[in-house]
C-alpha atoms as a PDB file:
ATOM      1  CA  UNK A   1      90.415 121.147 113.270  1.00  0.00           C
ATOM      2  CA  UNK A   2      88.299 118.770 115.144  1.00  0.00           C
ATOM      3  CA  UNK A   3      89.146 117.543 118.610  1.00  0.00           C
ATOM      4  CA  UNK A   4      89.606 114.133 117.549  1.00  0.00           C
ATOM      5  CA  UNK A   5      92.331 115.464 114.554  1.00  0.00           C
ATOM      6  CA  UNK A   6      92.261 113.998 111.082  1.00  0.00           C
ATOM      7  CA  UNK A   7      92.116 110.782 109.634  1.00  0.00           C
ATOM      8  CA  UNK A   8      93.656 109.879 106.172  1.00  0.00           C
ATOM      9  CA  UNK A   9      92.786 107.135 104.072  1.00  0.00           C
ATOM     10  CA  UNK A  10      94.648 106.022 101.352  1.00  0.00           C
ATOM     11  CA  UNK A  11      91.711 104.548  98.791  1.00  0.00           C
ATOM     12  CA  UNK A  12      88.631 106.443 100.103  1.00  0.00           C
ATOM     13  CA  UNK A  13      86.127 106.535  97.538  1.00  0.00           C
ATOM     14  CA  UNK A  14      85.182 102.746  97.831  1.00  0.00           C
ATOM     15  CA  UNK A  15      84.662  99.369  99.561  1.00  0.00           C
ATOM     16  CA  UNK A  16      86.802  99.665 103.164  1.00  0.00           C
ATOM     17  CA  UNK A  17      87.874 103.058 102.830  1.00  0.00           C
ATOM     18  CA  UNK A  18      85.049 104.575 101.835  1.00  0.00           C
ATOM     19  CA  UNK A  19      83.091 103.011 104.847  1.00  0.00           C
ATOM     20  CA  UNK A  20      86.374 104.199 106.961  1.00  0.00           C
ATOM     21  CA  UNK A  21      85.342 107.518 106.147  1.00  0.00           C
ATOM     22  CA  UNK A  22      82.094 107.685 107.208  1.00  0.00           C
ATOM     23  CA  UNK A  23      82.563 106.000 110.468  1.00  0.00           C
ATOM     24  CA  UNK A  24      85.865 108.416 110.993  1.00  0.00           C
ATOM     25  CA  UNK A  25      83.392 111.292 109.910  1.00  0.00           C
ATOM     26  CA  UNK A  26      80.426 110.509 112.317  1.00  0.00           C
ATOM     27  CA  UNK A  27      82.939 109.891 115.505  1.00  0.00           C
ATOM     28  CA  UNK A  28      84.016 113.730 114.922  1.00  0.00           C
ATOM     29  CA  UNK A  29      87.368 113.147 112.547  1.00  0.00           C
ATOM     30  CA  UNK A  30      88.104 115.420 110.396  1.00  0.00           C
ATOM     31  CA  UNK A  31      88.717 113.109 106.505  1.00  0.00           C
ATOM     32  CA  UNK A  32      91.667 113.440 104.153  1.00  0.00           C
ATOM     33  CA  UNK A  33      91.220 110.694 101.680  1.00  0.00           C
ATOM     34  CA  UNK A  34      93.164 109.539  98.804  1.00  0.00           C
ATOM     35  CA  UNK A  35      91.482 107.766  95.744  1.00  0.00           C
ATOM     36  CA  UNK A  36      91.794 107.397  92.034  1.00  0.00           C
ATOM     37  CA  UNK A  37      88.825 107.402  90.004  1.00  0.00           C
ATOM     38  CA  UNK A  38      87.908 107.973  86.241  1.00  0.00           C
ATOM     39  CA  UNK A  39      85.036 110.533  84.999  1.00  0.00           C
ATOM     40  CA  UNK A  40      82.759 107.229  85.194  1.00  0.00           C
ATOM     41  CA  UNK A  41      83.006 106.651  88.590  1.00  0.00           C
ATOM     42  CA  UNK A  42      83.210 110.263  90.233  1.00  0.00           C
ATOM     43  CA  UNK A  43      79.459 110.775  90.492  1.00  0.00           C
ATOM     44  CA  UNK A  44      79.700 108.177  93.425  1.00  0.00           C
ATOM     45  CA  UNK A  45      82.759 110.147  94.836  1.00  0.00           C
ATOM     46  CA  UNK A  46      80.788 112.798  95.073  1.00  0.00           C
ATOM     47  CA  UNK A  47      77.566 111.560  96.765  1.00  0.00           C
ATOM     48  CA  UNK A  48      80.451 110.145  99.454  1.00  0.00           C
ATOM     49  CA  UNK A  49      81.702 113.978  99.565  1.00  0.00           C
ATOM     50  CA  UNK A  50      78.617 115.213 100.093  1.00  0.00           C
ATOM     51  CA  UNK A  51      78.105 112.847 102.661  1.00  0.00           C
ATOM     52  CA  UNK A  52      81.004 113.551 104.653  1.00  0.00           C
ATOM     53  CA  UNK A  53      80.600 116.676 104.413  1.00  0.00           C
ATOM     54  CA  UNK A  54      76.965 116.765 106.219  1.00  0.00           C
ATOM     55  CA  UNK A  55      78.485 115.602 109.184  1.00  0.00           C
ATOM     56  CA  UNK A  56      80.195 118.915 109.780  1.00  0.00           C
ATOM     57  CA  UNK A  57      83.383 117.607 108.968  1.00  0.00           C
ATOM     58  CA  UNK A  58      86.175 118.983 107.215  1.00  0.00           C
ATOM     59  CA  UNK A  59      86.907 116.476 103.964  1.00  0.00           C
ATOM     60  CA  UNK A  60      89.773 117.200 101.466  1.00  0.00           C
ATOM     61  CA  UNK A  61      89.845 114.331  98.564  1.00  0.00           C
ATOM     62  CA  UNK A  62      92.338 114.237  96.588  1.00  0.00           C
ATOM     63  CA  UNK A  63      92.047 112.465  92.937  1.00  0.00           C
ATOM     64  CA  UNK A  64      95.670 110.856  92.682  1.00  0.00           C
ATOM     65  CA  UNK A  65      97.772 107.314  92.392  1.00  0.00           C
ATOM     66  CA  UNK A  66      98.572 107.470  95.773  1.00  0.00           C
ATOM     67  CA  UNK A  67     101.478 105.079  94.382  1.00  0.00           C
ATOM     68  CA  UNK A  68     103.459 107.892  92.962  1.00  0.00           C
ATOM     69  CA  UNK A  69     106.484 109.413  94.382  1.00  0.00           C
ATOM     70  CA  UNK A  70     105.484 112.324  93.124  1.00  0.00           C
ATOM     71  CA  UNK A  71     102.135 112.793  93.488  1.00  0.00           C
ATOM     72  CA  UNK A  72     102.768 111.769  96.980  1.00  0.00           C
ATOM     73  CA  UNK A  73     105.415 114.581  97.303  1.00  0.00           C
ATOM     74  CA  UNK A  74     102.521 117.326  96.509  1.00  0.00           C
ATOM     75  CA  UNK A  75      99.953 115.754  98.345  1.00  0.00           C
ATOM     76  CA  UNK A  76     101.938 115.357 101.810  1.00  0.00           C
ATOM     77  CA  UNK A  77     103.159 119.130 100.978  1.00  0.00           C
ATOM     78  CA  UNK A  78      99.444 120.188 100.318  1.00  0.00           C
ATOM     79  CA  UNK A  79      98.252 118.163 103.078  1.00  0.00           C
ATOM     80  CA  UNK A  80     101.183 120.354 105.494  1.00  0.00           C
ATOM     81  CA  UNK A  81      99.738 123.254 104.532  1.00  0.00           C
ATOM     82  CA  UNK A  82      95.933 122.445 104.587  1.00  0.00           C
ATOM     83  CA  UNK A  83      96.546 120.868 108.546  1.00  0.00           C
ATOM     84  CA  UNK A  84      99.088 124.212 109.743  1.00  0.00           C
ATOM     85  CA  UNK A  85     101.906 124.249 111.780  1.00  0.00           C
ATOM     86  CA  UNK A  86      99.547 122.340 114.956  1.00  0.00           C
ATOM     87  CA  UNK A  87      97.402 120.121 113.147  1.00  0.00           C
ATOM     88  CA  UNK A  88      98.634 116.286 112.916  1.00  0.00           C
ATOM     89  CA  UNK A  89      97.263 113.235 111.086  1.00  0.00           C
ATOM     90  CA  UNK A  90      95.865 111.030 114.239  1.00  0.00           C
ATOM     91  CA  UNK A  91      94.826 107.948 112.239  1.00  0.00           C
ATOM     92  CA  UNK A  92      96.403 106.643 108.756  1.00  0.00           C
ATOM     93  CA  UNK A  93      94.072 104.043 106.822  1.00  0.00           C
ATOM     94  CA  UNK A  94      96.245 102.286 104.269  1.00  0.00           C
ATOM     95  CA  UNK A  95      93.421 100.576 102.263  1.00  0.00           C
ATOM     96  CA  UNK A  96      94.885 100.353  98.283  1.00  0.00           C
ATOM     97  CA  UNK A  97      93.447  97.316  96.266  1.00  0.00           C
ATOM     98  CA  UNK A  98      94.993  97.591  92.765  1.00  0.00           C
ATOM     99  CA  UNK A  99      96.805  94.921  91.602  1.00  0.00           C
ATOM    100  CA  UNK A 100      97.440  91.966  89.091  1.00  0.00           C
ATOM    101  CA  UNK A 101      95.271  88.735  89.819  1.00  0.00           C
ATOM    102  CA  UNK A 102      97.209  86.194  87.198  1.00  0.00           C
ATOM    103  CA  UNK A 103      98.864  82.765  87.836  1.00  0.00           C
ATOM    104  CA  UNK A 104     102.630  82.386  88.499  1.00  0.00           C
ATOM    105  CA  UNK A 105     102.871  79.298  86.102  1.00  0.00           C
ATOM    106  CA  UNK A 106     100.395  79.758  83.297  1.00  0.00           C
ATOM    107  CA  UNK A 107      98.171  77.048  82.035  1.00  0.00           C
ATOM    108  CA  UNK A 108      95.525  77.967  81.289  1.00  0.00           C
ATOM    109  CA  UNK A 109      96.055  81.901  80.868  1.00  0.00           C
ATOM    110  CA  UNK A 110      99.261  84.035  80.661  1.00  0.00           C
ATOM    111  CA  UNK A 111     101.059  83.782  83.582  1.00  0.00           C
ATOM    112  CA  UNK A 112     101.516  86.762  85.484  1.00  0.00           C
ATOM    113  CA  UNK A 113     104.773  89.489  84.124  1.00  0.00           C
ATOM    114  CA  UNK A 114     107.959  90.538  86.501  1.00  0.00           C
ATOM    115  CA  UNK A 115     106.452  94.013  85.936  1.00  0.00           C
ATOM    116  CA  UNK A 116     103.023  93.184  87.232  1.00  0.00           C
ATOM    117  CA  UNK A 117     104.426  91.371  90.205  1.00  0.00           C
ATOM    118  CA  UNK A 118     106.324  94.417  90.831  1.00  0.00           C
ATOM    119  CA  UNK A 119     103.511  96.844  90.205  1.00  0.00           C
ATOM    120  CA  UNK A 120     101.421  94.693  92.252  1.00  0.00           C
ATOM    121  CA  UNK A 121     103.692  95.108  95.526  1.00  0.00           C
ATOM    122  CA  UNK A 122     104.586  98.263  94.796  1.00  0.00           C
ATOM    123  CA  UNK A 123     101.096  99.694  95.098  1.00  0.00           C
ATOM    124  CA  UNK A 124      99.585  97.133  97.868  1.00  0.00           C
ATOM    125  CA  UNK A 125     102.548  97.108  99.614  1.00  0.00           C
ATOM    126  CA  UNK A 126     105.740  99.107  99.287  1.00  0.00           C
ATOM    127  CA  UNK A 127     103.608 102.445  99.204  1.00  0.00           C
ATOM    128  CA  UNK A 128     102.558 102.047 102.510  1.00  0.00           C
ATOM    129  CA  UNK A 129     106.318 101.879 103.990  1.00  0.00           C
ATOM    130  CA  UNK A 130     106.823 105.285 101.532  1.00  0.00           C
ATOM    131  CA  UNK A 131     103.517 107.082 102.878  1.00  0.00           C
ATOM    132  CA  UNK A 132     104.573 106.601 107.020  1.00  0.00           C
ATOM    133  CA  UNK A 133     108.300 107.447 105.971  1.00  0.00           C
ATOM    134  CA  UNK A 134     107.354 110.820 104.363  1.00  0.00           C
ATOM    135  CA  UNK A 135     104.364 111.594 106.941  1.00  0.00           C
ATOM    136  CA  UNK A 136     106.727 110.800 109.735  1.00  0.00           C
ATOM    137  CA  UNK A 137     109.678 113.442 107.764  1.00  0.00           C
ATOM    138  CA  UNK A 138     107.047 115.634 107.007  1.00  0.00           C
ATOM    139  CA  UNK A 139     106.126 115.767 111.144  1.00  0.00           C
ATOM    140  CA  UNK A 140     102.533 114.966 110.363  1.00  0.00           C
ATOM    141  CA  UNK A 141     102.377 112.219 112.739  1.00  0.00           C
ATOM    142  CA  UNK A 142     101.718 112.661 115.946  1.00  0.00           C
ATOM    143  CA  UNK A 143     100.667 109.267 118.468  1.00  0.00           C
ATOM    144  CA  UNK A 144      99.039 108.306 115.425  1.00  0.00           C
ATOM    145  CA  UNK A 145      96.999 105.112 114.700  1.00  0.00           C
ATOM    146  CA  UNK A 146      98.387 103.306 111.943  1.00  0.00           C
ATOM    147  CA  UNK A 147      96.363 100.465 109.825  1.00  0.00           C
ATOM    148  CA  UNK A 148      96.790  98.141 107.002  1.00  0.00           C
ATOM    149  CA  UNK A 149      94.577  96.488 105.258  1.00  0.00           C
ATOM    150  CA  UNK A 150      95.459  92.798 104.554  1.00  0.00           C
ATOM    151  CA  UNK A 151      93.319  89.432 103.572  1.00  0.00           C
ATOM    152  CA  UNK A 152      93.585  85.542 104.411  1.00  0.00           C
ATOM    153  CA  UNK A 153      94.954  85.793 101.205  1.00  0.00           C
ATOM    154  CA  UNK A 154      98.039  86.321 102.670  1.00  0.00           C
ATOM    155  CA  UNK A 155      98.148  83.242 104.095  1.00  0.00           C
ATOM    156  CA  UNK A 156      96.049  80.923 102.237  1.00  0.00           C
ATOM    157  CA  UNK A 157      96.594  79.824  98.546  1.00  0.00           C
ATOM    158  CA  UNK A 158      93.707  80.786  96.055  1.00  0.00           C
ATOM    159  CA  UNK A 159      93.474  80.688  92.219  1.00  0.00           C
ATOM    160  CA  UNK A 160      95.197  83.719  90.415  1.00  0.00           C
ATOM    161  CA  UNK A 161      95.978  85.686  93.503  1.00  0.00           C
ATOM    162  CA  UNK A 162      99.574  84.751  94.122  1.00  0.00           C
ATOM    163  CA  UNK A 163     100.615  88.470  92.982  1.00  0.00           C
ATOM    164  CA  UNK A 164      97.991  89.850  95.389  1.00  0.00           C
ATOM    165  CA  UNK A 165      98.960  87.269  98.344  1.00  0.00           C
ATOM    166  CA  UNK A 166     102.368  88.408  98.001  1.00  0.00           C
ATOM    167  CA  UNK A 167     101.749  92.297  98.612  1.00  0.00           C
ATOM    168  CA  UNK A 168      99.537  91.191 101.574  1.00  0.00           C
ATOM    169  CA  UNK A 169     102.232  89.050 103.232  1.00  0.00           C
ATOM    170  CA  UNK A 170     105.223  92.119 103.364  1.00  0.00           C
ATOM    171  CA  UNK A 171     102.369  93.986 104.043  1.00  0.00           C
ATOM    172  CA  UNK A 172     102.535  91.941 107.578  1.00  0.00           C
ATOM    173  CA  UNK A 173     106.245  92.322 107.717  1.00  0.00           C
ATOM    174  CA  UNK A 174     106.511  95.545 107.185  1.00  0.00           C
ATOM    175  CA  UNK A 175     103.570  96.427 109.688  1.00  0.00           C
ATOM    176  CA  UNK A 176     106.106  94.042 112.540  1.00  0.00           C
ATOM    177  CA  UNK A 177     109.146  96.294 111.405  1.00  0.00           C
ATOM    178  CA  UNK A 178     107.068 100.081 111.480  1.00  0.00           C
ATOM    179  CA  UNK A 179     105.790  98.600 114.957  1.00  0.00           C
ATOM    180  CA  UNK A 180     109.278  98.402 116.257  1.00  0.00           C
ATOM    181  CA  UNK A 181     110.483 101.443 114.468  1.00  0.00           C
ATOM    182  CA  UNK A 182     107.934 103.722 115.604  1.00  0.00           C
ATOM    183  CA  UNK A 183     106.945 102.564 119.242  1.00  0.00           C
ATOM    184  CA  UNK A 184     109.636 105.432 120.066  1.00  0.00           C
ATOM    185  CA  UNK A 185     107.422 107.900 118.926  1.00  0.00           C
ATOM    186  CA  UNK A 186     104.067 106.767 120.444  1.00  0.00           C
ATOM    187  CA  UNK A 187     102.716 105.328 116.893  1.00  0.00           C
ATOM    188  CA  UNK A 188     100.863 102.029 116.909  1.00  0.00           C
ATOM    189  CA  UNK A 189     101.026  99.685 113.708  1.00  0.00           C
ATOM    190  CA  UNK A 190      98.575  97.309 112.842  1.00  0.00           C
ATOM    191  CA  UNK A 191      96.901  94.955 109.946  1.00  0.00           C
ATOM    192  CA  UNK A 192      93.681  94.292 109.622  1.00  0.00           C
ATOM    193  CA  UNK A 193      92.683  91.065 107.905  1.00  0.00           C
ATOM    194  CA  UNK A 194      88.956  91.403 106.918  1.00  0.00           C
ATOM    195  CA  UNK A 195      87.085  88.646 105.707  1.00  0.00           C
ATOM    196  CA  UNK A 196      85.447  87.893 102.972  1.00  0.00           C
ATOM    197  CA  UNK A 197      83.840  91.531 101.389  1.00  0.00           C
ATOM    198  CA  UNK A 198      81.718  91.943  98.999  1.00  0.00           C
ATOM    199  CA  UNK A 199      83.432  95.346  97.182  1.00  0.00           C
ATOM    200  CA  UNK A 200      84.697  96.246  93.938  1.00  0.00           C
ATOM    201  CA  UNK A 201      87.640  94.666  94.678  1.00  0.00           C
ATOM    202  CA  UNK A 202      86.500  91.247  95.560  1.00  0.00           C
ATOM    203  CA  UNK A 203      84.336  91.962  92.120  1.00  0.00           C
ATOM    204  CA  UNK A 204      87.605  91.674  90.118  1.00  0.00           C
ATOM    205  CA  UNK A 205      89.262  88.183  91.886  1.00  0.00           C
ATOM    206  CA  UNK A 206      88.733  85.232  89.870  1.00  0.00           C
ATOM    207  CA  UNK A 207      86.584  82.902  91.224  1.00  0.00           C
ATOM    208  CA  UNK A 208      85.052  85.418  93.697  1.00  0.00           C
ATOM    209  CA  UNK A 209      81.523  83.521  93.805  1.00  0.00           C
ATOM    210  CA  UNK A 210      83.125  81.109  95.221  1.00  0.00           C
ATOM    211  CA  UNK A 211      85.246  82.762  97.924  1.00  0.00           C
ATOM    212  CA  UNK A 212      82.037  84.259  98.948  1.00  0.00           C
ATOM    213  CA  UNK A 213      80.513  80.466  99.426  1.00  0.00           C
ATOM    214  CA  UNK A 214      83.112  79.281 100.940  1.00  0.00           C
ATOM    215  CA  UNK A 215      83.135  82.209 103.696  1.00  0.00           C
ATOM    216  CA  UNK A 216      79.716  81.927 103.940  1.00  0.00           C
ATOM    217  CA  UNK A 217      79.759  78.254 104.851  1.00  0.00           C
ATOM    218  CA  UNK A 218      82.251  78.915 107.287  1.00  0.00           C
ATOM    219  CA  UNK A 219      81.750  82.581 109.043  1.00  0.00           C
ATOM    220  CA  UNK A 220      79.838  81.805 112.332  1.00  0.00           C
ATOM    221  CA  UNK A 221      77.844  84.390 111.920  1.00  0.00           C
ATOM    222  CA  UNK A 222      76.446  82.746 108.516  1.00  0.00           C
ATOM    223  CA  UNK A 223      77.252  86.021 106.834  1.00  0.00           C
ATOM    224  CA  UNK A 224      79.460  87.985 104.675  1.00  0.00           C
ATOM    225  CA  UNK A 225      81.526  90.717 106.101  1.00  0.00           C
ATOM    226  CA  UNK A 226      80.166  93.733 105.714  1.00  0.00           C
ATOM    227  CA  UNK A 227      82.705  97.196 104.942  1.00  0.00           C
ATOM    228  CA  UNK A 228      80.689  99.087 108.127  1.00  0.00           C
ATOM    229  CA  UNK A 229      81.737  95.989 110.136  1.00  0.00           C
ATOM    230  CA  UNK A 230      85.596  96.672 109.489  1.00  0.00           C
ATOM    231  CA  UNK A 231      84.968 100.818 109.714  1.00  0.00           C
ATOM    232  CA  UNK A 232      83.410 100.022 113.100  1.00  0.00           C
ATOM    233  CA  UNK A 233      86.190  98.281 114.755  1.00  0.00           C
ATOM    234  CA  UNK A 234      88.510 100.675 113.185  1.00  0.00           C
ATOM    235  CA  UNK A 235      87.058 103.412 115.156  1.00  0.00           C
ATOM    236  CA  UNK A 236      87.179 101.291 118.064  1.00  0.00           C
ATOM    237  CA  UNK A 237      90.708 101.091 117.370  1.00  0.00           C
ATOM    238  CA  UNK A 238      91.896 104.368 117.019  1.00  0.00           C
ATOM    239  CA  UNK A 239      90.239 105.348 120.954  1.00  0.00           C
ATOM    240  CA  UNK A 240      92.987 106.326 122.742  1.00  0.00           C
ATOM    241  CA  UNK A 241      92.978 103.665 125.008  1.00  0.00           C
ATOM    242  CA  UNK A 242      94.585 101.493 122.457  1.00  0.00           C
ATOM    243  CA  UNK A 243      98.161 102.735 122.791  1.00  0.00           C
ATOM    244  CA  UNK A 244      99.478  99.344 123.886  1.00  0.00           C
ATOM    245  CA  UNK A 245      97.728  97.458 121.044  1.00  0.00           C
ATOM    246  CA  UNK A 246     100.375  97.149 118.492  1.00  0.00           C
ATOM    247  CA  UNK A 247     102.291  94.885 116.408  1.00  0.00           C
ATOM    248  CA  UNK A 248      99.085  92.515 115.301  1.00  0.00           C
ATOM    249  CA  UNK A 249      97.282  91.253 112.570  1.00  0.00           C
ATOM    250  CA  UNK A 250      93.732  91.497 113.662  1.00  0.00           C
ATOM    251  CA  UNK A 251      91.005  89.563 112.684  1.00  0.00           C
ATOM    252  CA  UNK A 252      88.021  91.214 111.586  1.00  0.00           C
ATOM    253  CA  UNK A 253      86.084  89.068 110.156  1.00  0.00           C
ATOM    254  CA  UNK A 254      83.518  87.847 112.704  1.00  0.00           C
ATOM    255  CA  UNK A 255      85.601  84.265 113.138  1.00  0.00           C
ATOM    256  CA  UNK A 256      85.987  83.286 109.541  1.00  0.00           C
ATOM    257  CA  UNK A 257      89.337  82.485 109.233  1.00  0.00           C
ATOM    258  CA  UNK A 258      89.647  80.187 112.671  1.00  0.00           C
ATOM    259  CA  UNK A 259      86.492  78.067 111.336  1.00  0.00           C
ATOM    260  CA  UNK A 260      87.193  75.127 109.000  1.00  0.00           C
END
């Protein structure tokens, strides 16, 4: 085990997480990551593996919908065994963008399904709460650094993404409830509310040409956010001087959201 213990990220293999890892990797953390991918896509997983790895690193990936009970069962038992009875995860990345992009009142299109809404905050949301509750029965946490990746989506309407916005606004509240909950045991909780991306994700909002003018008209920095921007402050983040710093959504987004 490194000196700087592991870090696991929940959606590793692309956008956010995937630049989590290899900023985690380079500052001497050993990687756990969690990511689903099909056959097309796992050629790219594996130049990221192979990446990792060269940093003298250990990385474990493991190919699974971190959204199932079950699947998070075996992991987290896996995971036990893999880390031994003294290893401890020292930073948890929640970074999971699946979910349905549909109006609530259809017009236009179909509006989006009581099952998708569910689905929606079950994986972007809900499964965060379940991953820190079993970690924390488990005993894999220890003074840990705990993030959550959220949007100004939350918080500002935009076309099809009501779904999305709602799993990004309980994300908040449940990151202010874990912060209270877990201050006893040294844990810090905190969002982080990127701006404007340019990753798969983004890819799949409608309208996301135009999310990506708008933020460029209004980022300071006359820019996009970049995923190594967000995996630097991240790092930042997890030092351990940064025990006090809890309970926040934190803007990382080089001003974009404060600039009309």
């Amino acid at each position: 085990m490194s000196d700087k213990g592991w870090a696991l990220i929940l959606g590793s293999s692309s956008g956010f997480g995937a630049a989590a890892a290899r900023a985690y990797a380079r500052a001497g953390y050993d990687i756990i990551g969690v990511h689903l991918d099909r056959r097309a896509t796992m050629p790219r997983v594996e130049d990221l593996l192979a990446e990792l790895r060269a940093t003298g690193q250990q990385v474990h990936f493991f190919n699974q919908n971190a959204a199932s009970a079950d699947a998070r069962a075996a992991m987290i038992a896996e995971i036990g065994a893999r880390l031994g009875p003294d290893g401890r995860i020292n930073v948890l990345l929640h970074s999971l963008a699946f979910g349905t992009l549909r109006p609530l009142v259809g017009k236009d299109s179909k509006p989006v399904s009581p099952r998708q809404i569910e689905m929606t905050l079950d994986v972007m949301a809900h499964s965060f709460v379940y991953w820190v509750q079993d970690l924390h029965t488990a005993a894999l946490l220890e003074r840990t650094r705990i993030f959550a990746m959220t949007s100004a989506g939350s918080h500002h309407a935009w076309a099809n993404y009501g779904p999305v916005s709602a799993a990004k606004a309980t994300l908040e509240s449940y990151v202010r409830q874990l912060t209270m909950e877990l201050a006893p045991f040294g844990h810090t909780v905190n969002a982080i509310l990127a701006g404007v991306t340019d990753t798969p994700a983004l890819a799949k909002i409608p309208g996301a040409e135009d999310l990506k003018d708008s933020a460029l008209r209004k980022n300071p920095h006359n820019r996009l956010t970049r995923p190594e921007d967000v995996a630097a402050c991240l790092v930042e983040l997890s030092r351990p001087g940064t025990y006090w710093m809890t309970g926040n959504t934190i803007r990382v987004d080089g001003g974009e959201d404060v600039c009309a």
